[in-house]
N, C-alpha and C. Protein backbone atom coordinates (compact mmCIF):
# COMPACT_ATOMS: atom_id res chain seq x y z
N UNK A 1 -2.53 -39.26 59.08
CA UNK A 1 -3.63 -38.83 59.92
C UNK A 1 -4.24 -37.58 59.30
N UNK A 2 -5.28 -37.92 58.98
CA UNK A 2 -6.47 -36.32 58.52
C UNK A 2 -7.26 -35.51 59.48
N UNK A 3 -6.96 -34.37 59.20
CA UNK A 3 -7.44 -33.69 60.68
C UNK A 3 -8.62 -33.13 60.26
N UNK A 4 -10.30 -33.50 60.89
CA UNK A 4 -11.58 -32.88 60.50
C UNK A 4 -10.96 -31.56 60.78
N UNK A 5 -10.45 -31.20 61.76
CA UNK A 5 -10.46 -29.49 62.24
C UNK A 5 -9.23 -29.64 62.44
N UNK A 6 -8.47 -28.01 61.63
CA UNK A 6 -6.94 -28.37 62.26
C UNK A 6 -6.42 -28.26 63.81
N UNK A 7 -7.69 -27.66 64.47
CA UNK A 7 -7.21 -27.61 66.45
C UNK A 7 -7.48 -29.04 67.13
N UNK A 8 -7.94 -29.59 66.19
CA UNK A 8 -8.59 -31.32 66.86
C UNK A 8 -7.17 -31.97 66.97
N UNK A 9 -7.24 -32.76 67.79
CA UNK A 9 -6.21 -33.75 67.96
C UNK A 9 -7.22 -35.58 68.05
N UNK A 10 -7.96 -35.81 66.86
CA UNK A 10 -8.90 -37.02 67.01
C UNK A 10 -8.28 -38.27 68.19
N UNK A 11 -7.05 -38.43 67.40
CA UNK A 11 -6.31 -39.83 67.61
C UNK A 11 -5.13 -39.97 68.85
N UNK A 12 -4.80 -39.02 69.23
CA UNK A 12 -3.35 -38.04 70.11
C UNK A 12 -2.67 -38.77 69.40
N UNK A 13 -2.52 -39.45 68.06
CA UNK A 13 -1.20 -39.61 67.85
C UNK A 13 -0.77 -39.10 66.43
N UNK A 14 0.73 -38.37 66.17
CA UNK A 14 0.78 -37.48 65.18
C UNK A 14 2.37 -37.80 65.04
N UNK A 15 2.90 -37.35 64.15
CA UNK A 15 3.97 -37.51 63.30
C UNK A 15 4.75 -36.04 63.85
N UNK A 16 5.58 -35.74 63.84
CA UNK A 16 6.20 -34.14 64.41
C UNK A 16 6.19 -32.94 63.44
N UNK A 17 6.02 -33.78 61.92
CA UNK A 17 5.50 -32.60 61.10
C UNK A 17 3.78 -32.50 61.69
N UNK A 18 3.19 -33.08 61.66
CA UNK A 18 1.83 -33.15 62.05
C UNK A 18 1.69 -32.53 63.53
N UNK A 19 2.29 -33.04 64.37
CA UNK A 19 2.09 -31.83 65.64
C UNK A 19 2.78 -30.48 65.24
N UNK A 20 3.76 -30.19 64.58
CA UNK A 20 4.15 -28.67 64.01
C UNK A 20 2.90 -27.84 63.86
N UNK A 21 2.39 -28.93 62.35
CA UNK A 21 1.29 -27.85 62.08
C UNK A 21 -0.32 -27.71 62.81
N UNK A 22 -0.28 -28.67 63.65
CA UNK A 22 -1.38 -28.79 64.70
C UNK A 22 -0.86 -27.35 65.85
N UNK A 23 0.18 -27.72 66.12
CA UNK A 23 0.56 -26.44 67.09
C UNK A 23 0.47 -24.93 66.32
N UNK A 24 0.81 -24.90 65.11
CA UNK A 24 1.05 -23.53 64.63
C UNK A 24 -0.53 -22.96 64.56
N UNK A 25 -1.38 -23.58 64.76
CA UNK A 25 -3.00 -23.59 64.02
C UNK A 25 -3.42 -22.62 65.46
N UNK A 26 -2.22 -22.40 66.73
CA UNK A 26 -3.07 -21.29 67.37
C UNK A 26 -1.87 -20.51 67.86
N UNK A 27 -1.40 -20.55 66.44
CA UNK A 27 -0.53 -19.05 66.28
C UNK A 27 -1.22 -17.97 66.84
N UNK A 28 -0.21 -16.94 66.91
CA UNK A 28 -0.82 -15.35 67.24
C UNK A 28 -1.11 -14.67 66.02
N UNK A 29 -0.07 -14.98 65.48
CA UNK A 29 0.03 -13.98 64.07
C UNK A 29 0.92 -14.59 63.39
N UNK A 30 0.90 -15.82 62.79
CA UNK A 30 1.69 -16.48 61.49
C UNK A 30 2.78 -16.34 61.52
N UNK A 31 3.63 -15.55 62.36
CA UNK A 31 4.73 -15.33 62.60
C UNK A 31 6.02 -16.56 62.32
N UNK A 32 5.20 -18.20 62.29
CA UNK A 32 6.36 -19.09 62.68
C UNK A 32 6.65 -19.58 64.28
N UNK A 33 6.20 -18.73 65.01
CA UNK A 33 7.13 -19.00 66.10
C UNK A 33 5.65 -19.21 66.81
N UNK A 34 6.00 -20.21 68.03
CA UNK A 34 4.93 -20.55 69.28
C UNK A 34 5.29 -19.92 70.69
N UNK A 35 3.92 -18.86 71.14
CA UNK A 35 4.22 -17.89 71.61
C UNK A 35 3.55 -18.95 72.98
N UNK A 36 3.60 -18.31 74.31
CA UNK A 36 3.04 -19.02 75.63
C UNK A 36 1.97 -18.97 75.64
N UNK A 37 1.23 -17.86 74.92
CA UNK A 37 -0.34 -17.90 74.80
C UNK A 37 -0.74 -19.35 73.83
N UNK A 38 -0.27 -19.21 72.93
CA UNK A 38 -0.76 -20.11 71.81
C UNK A 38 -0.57 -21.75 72.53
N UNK A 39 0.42 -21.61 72.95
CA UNK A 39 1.24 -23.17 73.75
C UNK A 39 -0.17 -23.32 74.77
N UNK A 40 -0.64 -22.43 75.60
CA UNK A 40 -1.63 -22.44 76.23
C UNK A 40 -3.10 -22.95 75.87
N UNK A 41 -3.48 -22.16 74.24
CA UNK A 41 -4.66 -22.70 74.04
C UNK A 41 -4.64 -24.18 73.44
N UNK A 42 -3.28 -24.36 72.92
CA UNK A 42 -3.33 -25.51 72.43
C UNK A 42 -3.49 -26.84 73.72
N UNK A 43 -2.53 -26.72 74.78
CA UNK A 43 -3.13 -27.96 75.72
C UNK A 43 -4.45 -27.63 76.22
N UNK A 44 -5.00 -26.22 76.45
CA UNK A 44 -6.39 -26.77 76.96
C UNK A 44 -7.37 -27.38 75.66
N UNK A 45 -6.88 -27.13 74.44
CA UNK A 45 -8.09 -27.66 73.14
C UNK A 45 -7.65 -29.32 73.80
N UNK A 46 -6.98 -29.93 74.54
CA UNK A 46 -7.04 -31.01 74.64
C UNK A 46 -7.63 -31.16 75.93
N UNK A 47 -8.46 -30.65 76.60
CA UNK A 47 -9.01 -30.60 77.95
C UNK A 47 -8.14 -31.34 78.81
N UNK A 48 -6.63 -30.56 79.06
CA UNK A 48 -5.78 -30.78 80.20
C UNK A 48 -6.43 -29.78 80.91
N UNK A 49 -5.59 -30.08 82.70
CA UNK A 49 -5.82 -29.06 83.43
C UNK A 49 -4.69 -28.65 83.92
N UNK A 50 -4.70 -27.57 84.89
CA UNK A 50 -2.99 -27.02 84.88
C UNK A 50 -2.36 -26.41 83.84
N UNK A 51 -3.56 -25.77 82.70
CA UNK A 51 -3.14 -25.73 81.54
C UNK A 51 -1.99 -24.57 81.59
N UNK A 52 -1.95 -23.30 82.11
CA UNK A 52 -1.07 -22.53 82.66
C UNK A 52 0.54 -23.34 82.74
N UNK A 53 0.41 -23.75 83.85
CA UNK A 53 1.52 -24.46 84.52
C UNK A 53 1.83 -25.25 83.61
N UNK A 54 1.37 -26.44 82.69
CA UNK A 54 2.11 -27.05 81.69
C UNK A 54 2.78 -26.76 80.48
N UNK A 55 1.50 -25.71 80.21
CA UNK A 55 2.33 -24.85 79.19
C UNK A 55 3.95 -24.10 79.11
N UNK A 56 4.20 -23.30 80.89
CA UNK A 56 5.19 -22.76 81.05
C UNK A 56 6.51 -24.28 81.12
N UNK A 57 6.08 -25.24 81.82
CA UNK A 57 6.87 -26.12 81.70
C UNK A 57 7.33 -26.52 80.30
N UNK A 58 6.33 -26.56 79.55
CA UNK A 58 7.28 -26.87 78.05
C UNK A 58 7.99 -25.79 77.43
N UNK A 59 7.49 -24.63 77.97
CA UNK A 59 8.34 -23.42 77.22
C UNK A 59 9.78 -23.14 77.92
N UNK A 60 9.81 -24.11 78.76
CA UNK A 60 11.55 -23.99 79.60
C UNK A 60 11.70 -25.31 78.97
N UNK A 61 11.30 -26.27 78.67
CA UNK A 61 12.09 -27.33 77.88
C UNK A 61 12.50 -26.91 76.26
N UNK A 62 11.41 -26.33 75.45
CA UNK A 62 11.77 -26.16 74.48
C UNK A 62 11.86 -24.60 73.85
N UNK A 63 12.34 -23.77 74.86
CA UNK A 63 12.56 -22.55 74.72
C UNK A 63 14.29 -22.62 74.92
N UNK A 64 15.26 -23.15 73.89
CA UNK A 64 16.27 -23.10 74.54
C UNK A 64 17.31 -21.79 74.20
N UNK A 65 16.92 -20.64 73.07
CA UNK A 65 17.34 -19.40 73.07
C UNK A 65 16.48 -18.45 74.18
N UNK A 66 15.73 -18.93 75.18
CA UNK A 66 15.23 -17.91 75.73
C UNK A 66 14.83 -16.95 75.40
N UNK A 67 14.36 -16.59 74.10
CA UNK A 67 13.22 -15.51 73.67
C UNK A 67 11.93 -15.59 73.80
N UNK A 68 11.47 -16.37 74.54
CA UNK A 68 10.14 -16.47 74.59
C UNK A 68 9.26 -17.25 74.10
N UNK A 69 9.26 -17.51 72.89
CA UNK A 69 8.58 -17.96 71.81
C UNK A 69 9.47 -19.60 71.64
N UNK A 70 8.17 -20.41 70.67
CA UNK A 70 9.65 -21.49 70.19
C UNK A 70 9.64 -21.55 68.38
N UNK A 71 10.67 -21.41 68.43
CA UNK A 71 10.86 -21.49 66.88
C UNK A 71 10.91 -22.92 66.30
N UNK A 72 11.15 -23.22 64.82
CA UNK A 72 11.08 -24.36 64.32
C UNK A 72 12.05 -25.07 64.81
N UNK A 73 13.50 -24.99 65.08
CA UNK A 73 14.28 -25.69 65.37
C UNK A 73 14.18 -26.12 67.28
N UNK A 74 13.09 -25.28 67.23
CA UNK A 74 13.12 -26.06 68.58
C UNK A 74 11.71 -26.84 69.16
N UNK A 75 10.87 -26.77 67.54
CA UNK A 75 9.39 -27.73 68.00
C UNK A 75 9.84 -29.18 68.27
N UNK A 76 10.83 -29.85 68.34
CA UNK A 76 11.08 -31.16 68.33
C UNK A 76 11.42 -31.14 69.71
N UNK A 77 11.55 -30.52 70.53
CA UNK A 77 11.88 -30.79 72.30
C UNK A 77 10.59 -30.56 72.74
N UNK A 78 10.10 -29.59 72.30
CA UNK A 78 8.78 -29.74 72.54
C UNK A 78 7.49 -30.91 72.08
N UNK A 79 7.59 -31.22 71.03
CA UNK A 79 6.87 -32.78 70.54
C UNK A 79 7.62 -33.77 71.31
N UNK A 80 8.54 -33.78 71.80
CA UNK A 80 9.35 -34.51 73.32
C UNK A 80 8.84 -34.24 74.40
N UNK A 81 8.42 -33.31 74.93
CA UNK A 81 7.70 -32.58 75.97
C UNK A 81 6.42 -33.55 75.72
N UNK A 82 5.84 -33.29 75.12
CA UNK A 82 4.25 -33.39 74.53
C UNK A 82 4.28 -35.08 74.76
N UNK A 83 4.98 -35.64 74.25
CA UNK A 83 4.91 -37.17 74.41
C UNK A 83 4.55 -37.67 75.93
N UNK A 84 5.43 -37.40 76.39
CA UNK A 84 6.03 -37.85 78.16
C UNK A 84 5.21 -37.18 78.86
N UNK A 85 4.77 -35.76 79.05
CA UNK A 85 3.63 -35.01 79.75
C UNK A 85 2.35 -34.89 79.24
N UNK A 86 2.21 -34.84 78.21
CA UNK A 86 1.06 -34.53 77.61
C UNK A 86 -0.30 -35.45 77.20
N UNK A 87 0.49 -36.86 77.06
CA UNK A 87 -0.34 -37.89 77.00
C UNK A 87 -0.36 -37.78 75.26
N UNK A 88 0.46 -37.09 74.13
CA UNK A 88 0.48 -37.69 72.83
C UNK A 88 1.33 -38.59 72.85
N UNK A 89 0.74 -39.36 71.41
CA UNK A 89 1.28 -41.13 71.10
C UNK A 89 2.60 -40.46 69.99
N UNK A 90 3.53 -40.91 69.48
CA UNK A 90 4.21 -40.37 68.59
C UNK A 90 3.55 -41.61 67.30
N UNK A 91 3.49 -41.27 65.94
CA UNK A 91 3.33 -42.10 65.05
C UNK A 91 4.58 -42.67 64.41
N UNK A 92 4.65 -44.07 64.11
CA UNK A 92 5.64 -44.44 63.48
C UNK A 92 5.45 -44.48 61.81
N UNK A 93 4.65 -43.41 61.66
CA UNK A 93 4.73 -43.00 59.82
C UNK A 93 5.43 -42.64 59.22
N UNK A 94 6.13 -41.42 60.11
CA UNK A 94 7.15 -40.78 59.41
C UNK A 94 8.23 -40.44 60.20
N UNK A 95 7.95 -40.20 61.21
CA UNK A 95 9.32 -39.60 62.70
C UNK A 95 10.47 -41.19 62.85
């Protein structure tokens, strides 16, 4: 899947390296890690609503050190999240 814009989601369906770097694209600061703000702008670039409230819900699924943020080892509960709530397709390309 080729992304015209890396905040676009054309197709909702993506590979989990491909939602990684779709999610990291509204980093704060390159840091690596997905902060609640960023988790935020990313479901409303998909014109959900509740965007608040869904966001915090995935950050208790895939926040499982409780720092706040989600790191790499934990974007895959979250691309789990994203499937089942979110309305993305998973691709059978590479996952």
């Amino acid at each position: 899947m080729a992304f015209v814009n890396a905040r676009q989601v054309p197709e909702q369906e993506m590979t989990l390296e491909e939602f990684e770097a779709w999610l990291r694209s509204f980093g704060d600061d390159g840091d690596g890690f997905v902060s609640l703000k960023a988790l935020q702008r990313a479901i409303r670039s998909r014109g959900l609503w509740l965007v608040w409230w869904k966001a915090r819900q995935g950050m208790k699924v895939a926040d499982v050190n409780g720092d706040g943020r989600i790191g790499k080892e934990e974007i895959s509960k979250l691309y789990v999240y994203a499937k089942k709530k979110l309305g993305l397709k998973k691709s059978t390309a590479h996952s």
